[in-house]
Protein backbone atom coordinates (compact mmCIF):
# COMPACT_ATOMS: atom_id res chain seq x y z
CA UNK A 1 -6.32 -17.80 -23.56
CA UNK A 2 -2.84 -16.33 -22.56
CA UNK A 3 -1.08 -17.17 -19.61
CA UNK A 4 -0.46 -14.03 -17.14
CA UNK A 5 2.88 -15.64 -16.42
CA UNK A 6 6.09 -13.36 -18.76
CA UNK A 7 7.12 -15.86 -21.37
CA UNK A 8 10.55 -16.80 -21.27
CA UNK A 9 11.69 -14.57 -23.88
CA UNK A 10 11.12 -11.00 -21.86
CA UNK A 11 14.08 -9.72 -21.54
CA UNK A 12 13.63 -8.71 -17.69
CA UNK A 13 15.74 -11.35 -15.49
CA UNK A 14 13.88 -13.56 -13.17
CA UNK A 15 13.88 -11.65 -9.87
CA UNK A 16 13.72 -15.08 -8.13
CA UNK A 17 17.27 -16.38 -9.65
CA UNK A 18 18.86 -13.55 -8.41
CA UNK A 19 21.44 -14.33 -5.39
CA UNK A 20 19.74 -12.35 -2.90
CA UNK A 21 21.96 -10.91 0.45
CA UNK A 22 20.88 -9.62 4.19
CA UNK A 23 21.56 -6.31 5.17
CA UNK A 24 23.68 -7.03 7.58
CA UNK A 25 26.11 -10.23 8.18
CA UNK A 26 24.23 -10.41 11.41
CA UNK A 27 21.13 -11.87 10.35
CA UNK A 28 23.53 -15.76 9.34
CA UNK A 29 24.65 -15.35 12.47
CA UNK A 30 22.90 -17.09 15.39
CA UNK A 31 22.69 -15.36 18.94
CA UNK A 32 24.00 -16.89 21.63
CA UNK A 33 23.45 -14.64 24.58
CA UNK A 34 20.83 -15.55 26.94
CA UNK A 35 17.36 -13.88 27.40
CA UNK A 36 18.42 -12.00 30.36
CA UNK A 37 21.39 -10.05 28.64
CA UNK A 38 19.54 -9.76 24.95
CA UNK A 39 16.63 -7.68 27.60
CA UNK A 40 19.46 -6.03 28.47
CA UNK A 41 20.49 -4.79 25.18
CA UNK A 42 17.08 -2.70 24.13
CA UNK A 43 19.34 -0.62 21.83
CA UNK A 44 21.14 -3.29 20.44
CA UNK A 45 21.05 -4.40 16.59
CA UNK A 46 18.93 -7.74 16.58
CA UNK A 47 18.25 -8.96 13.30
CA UNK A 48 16.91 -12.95 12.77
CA UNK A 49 16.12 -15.16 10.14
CA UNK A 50 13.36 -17.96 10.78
CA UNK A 51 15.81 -20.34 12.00
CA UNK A 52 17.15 -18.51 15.20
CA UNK A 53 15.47 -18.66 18.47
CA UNK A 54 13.25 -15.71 19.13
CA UNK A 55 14.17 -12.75 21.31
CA UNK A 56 12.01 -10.81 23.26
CA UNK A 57 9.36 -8.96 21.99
CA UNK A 58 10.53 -5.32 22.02
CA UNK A 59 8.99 -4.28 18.96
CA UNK A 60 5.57 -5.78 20.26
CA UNK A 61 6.22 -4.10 23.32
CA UNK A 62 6.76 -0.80 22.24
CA UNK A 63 4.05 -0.47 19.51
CA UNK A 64 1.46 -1.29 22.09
CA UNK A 65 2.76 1.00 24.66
CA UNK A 66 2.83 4.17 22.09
CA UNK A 67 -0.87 2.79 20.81
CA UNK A 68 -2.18 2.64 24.42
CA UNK A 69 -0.34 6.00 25.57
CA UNK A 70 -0.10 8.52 22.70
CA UNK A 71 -3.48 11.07 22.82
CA UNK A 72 -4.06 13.32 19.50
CA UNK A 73 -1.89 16.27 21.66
CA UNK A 74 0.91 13.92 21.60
CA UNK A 75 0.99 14.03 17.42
CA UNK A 76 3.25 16.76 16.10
CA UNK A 77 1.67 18.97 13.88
CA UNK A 78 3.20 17.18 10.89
CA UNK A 79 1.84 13.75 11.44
CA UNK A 80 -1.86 15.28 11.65
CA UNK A 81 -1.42 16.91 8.69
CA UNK A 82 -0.22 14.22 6.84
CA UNK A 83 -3.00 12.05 8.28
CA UNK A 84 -5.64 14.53 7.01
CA UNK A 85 -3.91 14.33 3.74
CA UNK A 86 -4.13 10.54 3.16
CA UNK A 87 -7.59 10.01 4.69
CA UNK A 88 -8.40 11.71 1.63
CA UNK A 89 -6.37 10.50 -0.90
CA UNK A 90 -7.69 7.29 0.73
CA UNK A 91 -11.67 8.27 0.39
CA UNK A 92 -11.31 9.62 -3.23
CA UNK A 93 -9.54 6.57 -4.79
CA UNK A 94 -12.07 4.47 -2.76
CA UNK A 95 -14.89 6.15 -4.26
CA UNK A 96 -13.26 5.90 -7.69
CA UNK A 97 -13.20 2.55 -6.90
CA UNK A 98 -16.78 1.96 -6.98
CA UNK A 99 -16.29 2.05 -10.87
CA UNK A 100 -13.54 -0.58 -10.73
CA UNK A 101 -13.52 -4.09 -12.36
CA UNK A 102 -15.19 -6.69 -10.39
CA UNK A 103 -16.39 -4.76 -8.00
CA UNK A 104 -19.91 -5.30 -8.40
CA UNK A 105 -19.40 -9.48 -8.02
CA UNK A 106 -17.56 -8.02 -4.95
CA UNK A 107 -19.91 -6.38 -3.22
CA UNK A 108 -22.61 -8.80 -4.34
CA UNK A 109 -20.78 -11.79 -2.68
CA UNK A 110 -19.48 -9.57 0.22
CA UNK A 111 -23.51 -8.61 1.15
CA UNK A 112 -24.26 -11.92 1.35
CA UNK A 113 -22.84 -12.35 4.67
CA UNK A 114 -25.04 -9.53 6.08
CA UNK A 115 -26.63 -6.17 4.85
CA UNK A 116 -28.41 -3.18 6.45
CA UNK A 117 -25.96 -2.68 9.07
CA UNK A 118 -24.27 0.73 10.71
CA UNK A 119 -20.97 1.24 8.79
CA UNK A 120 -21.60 3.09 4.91
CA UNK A 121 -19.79 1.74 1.74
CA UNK A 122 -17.94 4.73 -0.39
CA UNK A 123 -19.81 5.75 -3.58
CA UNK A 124 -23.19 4.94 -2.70
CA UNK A 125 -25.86 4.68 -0.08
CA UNK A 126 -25.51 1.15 1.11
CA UNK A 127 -25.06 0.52 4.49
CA UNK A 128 -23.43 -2.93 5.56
CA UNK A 129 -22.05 -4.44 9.08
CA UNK A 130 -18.56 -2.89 10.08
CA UNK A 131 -16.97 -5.97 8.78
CA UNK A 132 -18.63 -6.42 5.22
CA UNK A 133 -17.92 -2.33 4.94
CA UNK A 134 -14.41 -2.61 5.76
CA UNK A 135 -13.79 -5.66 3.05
CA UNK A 136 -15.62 -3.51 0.16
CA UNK A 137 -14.21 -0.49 0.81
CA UNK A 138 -10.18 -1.45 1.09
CA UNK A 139 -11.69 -3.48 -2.22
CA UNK A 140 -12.48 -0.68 -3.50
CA UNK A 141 -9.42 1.58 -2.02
CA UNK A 142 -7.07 -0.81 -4.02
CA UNK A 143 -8.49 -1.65 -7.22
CA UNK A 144 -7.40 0.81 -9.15
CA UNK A 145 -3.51 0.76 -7.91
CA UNK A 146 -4.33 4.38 -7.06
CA UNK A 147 -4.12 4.00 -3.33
CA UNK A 148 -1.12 5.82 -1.24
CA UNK A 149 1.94 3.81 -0.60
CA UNK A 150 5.03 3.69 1.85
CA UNK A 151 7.69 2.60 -0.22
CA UNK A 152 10.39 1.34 2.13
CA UNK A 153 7.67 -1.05 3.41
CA UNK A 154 6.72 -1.65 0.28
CA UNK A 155 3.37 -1.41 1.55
CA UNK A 156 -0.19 0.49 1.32
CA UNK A 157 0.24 0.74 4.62
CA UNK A 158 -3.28 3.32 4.74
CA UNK A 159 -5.83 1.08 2.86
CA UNK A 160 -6.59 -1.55 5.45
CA UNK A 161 -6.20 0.86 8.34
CA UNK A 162 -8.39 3.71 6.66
CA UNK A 163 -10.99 1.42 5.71
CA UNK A 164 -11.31 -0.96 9.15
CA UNK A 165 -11.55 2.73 10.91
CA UNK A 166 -13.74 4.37 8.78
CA UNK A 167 -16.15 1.14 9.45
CA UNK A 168 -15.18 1.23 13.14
CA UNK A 169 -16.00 4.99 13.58
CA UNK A 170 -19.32 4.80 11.29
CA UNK A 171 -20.70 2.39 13.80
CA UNK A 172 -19.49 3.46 17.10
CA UNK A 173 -19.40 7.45 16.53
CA UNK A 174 -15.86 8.82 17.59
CA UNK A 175 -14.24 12.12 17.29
CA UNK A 176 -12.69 13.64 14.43
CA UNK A 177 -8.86 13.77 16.28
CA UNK A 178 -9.38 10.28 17.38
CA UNK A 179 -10.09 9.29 14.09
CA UNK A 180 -6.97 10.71 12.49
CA UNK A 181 -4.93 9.47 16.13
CA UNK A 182 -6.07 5.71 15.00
CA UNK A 183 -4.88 6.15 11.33
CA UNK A 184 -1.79 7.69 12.44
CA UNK A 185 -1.03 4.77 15.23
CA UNK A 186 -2.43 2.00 12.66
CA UNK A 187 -0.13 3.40 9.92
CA UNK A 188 2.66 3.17 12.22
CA UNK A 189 2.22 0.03 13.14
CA UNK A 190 1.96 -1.66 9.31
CA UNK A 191 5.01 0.65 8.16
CA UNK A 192 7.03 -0.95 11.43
CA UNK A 193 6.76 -4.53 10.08
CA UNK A 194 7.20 -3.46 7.02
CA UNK A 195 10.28 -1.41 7.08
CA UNK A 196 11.48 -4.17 9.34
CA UNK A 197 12.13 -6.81 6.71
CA UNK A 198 15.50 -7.03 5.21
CA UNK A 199 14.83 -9.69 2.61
CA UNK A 200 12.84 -9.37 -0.70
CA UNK A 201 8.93 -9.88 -1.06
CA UNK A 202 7.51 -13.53 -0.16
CA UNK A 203 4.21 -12.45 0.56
CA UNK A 204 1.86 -9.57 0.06
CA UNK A 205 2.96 -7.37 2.70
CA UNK A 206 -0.01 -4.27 2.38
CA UNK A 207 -2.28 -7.59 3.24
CA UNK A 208 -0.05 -9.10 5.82
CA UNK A 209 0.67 -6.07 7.41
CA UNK A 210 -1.98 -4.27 7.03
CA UNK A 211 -4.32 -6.64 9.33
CA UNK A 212 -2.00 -6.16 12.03
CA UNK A 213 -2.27 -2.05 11.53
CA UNK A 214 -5.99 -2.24 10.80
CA UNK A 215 -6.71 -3.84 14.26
CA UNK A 216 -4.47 -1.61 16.44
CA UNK A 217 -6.49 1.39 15.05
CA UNK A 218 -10.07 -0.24 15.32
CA UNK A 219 -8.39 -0.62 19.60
CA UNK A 220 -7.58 2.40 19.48
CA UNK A 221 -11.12 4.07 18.48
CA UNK A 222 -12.19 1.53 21.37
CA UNK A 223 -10.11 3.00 23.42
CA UNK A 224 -8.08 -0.65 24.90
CA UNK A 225 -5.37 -0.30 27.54
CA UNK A 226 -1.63 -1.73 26.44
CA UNK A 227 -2.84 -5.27 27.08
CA UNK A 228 -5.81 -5.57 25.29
CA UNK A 229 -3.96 -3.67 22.39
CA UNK A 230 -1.14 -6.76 22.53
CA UNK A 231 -4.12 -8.84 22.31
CA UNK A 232 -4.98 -7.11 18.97
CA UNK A 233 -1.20 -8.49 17.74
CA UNK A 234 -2.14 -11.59 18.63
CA UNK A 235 -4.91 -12.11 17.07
CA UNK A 236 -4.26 -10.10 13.78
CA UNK A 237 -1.28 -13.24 13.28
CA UNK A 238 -4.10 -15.84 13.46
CA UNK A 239 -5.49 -13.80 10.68
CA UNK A 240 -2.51 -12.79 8.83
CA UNK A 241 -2.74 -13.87 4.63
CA UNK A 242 -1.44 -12.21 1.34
CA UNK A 243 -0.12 -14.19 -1.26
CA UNK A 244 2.38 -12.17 -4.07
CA UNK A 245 1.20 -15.15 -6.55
CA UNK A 246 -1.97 -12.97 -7.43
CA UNK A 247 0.84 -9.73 -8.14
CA UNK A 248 2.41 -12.40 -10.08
CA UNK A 249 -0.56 -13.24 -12.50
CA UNK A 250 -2.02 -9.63 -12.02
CA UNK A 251 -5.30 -10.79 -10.62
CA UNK A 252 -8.25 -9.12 -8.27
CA UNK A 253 -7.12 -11.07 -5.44
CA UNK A 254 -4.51 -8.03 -4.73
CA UNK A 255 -7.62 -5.83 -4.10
CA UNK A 256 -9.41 -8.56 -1.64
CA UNK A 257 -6.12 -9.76 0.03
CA UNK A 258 -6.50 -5.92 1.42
CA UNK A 259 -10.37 -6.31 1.55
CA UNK A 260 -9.67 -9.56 4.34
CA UNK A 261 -7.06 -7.53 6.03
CA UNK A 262 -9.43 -4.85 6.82
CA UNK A 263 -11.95 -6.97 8.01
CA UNK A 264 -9.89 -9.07 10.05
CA UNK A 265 -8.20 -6.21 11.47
CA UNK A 266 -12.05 -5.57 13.16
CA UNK A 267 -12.47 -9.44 13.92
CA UNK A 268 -8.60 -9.31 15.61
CA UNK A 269 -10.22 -5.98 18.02
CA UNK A 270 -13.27 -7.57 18.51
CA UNK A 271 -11.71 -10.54 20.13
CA UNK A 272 -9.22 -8.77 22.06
CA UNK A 273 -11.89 -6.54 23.69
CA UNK A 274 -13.89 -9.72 24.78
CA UNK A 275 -10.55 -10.52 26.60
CA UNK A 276 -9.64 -13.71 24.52
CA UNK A 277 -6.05 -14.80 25.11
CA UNK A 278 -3.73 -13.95 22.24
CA UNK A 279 -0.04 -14.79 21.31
CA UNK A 280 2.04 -12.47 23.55
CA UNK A 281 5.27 -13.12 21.14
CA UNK A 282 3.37 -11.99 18.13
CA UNK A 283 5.83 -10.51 15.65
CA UNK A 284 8.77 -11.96 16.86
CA UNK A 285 8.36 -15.72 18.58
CA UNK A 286 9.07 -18.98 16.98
CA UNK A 287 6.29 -18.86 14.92
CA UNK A 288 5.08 -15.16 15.21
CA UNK A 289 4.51 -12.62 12.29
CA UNK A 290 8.03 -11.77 11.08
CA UNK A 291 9.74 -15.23 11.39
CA UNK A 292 6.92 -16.93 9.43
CA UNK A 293 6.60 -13.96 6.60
CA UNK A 294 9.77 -12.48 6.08
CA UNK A 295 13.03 -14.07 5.86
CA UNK A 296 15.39 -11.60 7.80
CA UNK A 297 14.53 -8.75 9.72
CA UNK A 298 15.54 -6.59 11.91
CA UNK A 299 13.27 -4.43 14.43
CA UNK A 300 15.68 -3.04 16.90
CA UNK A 301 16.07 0.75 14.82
CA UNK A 302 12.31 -0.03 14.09
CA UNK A 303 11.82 -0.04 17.45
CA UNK A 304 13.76 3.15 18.89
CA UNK A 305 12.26 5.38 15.72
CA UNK A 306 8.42 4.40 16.57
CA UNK A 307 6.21 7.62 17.72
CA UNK A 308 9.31 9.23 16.39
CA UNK A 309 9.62 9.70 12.70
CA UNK A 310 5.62 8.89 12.47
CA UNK A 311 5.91 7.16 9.44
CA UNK A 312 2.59 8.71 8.05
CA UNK A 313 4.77 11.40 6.88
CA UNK A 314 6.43 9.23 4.77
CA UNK A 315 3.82 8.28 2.65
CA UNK A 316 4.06 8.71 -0.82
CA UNK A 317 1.10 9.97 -3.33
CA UNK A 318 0.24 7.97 -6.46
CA UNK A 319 0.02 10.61 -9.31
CA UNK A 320 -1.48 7.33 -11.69
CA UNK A 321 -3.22 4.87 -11.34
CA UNK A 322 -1.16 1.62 -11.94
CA UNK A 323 1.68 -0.17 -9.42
CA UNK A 324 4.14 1.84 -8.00
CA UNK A 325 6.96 -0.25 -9.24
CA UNK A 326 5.27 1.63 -12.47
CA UNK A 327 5.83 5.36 -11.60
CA UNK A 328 9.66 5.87 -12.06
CA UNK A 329 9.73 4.23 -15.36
CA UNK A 330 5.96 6.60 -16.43
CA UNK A 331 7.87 9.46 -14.82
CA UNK A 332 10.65 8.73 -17.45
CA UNK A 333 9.12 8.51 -20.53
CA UNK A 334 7.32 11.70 -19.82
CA UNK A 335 10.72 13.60 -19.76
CA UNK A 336 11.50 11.85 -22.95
CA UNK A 337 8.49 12.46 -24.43
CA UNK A 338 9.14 16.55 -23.24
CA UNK A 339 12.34 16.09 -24.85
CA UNK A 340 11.24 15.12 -28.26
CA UNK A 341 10.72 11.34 -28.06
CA UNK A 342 7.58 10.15 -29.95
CA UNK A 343 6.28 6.75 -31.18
CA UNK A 344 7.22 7.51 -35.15
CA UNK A 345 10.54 8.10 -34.03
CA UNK A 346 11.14 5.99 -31.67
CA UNK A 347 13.40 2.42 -32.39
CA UNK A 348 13.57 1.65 -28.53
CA UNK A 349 13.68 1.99 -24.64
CA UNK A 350 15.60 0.22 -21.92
CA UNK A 351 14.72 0.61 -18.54
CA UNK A 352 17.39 -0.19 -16.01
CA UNK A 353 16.18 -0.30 -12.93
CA UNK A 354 16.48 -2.00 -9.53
CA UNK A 355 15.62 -5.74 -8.55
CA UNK A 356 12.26 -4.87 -6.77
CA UNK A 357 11.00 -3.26 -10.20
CA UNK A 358 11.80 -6.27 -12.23
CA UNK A 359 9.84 -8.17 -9.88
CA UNK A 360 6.43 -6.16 -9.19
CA UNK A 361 5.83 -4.47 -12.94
CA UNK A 362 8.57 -5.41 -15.38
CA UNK A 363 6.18 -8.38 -17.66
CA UNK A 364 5.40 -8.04 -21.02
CA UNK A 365 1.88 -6.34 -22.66
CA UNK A 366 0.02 -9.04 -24.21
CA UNK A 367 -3.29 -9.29 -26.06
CA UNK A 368 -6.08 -10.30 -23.49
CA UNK A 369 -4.78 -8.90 -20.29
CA UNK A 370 -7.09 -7.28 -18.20
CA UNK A 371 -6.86 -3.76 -15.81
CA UNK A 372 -5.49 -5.81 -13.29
CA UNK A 373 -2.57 -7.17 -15.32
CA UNK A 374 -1.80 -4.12 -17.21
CA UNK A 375 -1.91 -1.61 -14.23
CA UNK A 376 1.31 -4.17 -13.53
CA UNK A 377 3.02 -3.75 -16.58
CA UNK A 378 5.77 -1.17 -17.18
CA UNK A 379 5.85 -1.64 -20.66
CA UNK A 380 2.13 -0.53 -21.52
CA UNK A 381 2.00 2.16 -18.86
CA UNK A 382 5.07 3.49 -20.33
CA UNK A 383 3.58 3.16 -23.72
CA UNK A 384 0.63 5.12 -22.32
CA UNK A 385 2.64 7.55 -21.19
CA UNK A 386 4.61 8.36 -24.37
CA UNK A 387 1.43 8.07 -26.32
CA UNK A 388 -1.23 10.10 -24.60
CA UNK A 389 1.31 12.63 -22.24
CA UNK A 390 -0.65 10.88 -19.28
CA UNK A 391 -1.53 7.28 -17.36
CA UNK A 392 -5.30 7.91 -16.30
CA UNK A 393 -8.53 5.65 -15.08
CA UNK A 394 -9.80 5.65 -18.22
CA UNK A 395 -6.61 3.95 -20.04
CA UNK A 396 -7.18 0.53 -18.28
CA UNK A 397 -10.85 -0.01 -19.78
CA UNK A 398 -11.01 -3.12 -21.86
CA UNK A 399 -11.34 -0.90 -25.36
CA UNK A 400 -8.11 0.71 -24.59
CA UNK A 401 -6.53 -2.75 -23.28
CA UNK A 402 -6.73 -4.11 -26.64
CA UNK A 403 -5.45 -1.37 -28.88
CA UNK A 404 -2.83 -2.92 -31.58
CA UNK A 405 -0.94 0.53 -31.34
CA UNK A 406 -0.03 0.80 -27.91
CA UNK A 407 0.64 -3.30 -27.45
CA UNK A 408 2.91 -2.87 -30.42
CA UNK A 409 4.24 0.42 -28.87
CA UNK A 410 4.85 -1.26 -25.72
CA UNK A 411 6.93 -4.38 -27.63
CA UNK A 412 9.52 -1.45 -27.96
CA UNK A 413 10.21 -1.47 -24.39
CA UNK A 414 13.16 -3.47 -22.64
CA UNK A 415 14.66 -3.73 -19.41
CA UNK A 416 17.86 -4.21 -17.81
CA UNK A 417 18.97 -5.40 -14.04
CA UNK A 418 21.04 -2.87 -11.94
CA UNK A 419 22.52 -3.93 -9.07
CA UNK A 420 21.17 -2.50 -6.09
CA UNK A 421 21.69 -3.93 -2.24
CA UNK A 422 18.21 -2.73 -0.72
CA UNK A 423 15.51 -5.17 -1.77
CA UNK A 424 13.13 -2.09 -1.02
CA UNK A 425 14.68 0.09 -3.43
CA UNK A 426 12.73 1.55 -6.33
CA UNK A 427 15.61 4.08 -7.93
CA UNK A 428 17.59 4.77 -9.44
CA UNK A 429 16.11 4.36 -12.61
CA UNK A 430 17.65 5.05 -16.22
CA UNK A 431 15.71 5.19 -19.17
CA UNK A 432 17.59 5.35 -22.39
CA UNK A 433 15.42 5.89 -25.71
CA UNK A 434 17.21 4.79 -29.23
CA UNK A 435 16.31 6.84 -31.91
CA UNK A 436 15.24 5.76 -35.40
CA UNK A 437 18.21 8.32 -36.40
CA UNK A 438 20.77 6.67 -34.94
CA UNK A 439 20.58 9.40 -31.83
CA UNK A 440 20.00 8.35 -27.94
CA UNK A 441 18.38 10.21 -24.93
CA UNK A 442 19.14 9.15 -21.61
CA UNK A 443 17.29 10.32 -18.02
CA UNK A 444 17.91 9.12 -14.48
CA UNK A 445 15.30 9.33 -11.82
CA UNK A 446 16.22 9.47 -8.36
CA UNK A 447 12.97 10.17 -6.27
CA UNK A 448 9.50 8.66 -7.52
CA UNK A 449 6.67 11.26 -7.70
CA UNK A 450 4.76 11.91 -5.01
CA UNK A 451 7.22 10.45 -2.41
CA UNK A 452 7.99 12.81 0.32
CA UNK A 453 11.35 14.22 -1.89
CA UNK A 454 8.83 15.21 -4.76
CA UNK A 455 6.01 15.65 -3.36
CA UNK A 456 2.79 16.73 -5.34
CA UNK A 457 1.80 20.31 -5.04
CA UNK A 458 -1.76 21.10 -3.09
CA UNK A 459 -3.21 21.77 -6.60
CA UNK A 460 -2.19 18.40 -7.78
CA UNK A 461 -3.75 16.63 -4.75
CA UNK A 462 -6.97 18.10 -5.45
CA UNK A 463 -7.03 17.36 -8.94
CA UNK A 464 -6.44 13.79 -8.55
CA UNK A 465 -9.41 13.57 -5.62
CA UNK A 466 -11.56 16.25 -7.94
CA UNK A 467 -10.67 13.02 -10.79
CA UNK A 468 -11.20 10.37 -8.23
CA UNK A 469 -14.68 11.45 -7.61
CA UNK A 470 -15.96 12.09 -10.49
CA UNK A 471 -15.35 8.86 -11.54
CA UNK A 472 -18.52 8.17 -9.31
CA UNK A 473 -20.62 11.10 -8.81
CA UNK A 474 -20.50 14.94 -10.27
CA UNK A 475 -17.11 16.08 -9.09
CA UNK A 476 -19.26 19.48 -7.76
CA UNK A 477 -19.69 20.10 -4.87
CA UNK A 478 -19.10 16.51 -3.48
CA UNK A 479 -14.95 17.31 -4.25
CA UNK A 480 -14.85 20.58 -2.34
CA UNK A 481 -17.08 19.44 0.74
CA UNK A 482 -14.67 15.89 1.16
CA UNK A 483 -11.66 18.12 1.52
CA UNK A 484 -13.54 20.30 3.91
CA UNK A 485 -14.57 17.90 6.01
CA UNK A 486 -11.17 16.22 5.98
CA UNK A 487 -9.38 19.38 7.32
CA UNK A 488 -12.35 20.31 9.98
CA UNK A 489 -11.56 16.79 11.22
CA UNK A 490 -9.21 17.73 14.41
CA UNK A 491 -12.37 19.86 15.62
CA UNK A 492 -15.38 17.52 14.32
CA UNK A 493 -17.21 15.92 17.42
CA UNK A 494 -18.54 13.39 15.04
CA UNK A 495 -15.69 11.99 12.89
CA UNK A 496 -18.66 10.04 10.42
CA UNK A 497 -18.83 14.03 9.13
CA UNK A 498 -15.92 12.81 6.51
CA UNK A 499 -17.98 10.01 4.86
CA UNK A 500 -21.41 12.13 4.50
CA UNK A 501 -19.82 13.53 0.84
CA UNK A 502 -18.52 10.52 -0.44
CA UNK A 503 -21.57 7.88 1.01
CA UNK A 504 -24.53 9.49 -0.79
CA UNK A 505 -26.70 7.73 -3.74
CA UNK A 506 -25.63 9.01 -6.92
């Protein structure tokens, strides 16, 4: 059986050899002001690595405050909208994720720890507790790589969130607007520990983030004051996990890392409404979230920009259905290939592109891998791409997996290391294609597709749900009626209006 593991021939460096730098010079440099003047300085720079002492909470402080205090009024138009938007992104590549690889063992072993209960699982009619729905259906949201993703977070910063309040609202009926309020709060929340790391990936943030996002929605649909919402930070760090080691090997664990998120974001809520004492210094104490999981961060700018920027507008769409890391390179070869580059006369193609691609998608195609691996790999995406003029669902099942044409295809594909500060980054991207003539064709990509600076169109949106669910069910009129609902959702008095479409037997 082949290893998952990029033999040590591929000619991408190792992303972990690579002499990595902070941000900022601050973050070698220990603090030695004392408590009383660093609560002084709110708007000054603090940035820490896990050996410094902790400073106060301000990040904690502030999330909870805008979670307890912000009403659906207080969202600008903008943020709703956006909301609305990935709610159903979120709900269509959820139901197309009822057809996904192991999700039948999934749900199987995920109904064994209780059926029958109030909260619906997307693409069918089973009903499960809150808990069990919430693990299936970020399962399903993720295990097609065709979930929305913020990428200076480098984080699916809606899949947790969307599917613990989904659950949350389908057993304890809310309104539409304070549905979309608790996405939009949750989503801020994951993004702000996200965008607050200044180091590369050591663990897999849309997991480890996402639990902490996931419960500060389910408290808000509860309706908690500020403390039992810091509560919710505390215990969402007892329940923190996400390991990259399953990006690594491209295995199903990705999918139920966010699975566990979601449901411990309800578990985290649960206790904190009982009223059982929490961590206070939950993101940034000795041991609290961003010590322990990222290596230097810095929340200060985090902290002044939250309920500000609303970070749900930043979201970016995933036009196909594979990593994100994926998309620049795909985007690529598509100009290429609309500029006359083909298989029979292509030699070769070098990617250069920035450290964070080399170390999510940049492994060789091999015989044997499986969707999960391949929706990882740049090289057989990109050889879908020039191939077929598109990356769909249908190009990861195991008869297209094992084609001779496209792994051979894909051995044409090499990459190269560019030099870029931000660990975050994922352009620029160049993409060079040698020609069996002796001719070259070069393109540069500057803004992924579907990020917020090239954004898809309305028409493209509802093609990819219109895809998305008829992966499951006949696309009519189950596509039309989601998106429907989805808008109609600041007015809805019953927000579980949004799931009716998408919840149905088949």
């Amino acid at each position: 059986m082949p290893t998952s593991r990029p033999s040590p021939d591929w000619t991408s460096p190792i992303t972990a050899n690579i002499p990595w730098r902070s941000a900022s010079p601050s973050v070698s440099t220990p603090t030695t002001s004392t408590p009383c003047a660093r609560a002084g300085r709110s708007d000054a720079r603090r940035t820490q690595q896990r050996h410094l002492k902790p400073v106060a909470e301000d990040l904690l402080e502030r999330l909870a405050e805008l979670a307890a205090e912000t009403g659906f009024d207080d969202l600008p138009p903008a943020a709703v909208a956006a909301t609305e938007t990935f709610l159903l992104d979120a709900l269509a590549v959820g139901v197309a994720g009822r057809t996904g690889p192991w999700r039948e063992e999934t749900l199987r072993a995920a109904l064994a720890w209780g059926d029958g209960g109030t909260a619906r699982i997307l693409g069918d009619g089973l009903r499960a507790p809150p808990t069990t729905a919430a693990f299936v259906n970020a399962f399903q949201m993720h295990c097609l790589e065709f979930d929305c993703v913020h990428e200076g977070a480098v984080a699916h910063a809606m899949t947790a969130v969307a599917a613990a309040a989904l659950a949350q609202a389908d057993a304890v009926p809310v309104s539409g607007a304070r549905l979309l309020l608790s996405l939009a709060l949750g989503v801020e929340v994951a993004v702000a520990l996200g965008v607050a790391a200044r180091a590369p990936l050591r663990f897999f943030r849309p997991a480890t983030v996402g639990v902490f996002g996931a419960a500060v929605a389910v408290g808000v649909l509860r309706g908690f004051d500020v403390e039992a919402i810091r509560r919710c930070f505390g215990h969402a760090l007892g329940l923190a996990a996400g390991t990259m080691q399953a990006h690594e090997e491209g295995k199903p664990t990705l999918p139920l890392q966010l699975g566990a998120a979601a449901r411990a974001g309800i578990v985290a809520a649960e206790l904190a409404g009982a009223g059982v004492p929490a961590p206070h210094q939950a993101l940034e104490g000795r041991h609290g979230y961003l010590p322990l999981f990222e290596t230097a961060f810095d929340t200060a700018e985090v902290a002044r920009h939250a309920g500000i920027t609303w970070r749900v507008t930043e979201l970016s769409h995933k036009p196909y259905p594979s990593g994100r890391a994926t998309h620049g390179g795909i985007d690529a070869v598509l100009r290429l290939r609309a500029a006359g580059v083909a298989p029979n006369n292509l030699a070769g193609l070098t990617l250069e592109a920035p450290p964070l691609i080399h170390q999510l998608v940049l492994r060789p195609a091999r015989p044997g891998m499986d969707a999960s691996y391949a929706r990882l790999c740049f090289a057989y995406t990109g050889a879908l791409a020039l191939a077929c003029g598109r990356v769909g669902i249908e190009h990861f099942a195991a008869t297209e997996l094992g084609r001779a044409d496209r792994l051979e295809l894909a051995g044409r594909f090499k990459a190269t290391l560019s030099r870029v500060a931000d660990p975050a980054a994922f352009t620029p991207q160049t993409l060079t294609a040698e020609l069996h003539n002796g001719s070259s064709k070069t393109v540069r990509i500057d803004a992924l597709p579907g990020s917020p600076a090239r954004p898809l169109l309305p028409a493209e949106q509802e093609e990819k749900v219109s895809a998305c669910i008829a992966a499951a069910y006949p696309p009519q009129p189950r596509t039309s009626l989601l998106i429907e609902a989805a808008r109609r959702l600041p007015s809805l008095a019953d927000a579980r209006a949004v799931l009716d479409p998408v919840t149905g037997a088949s």
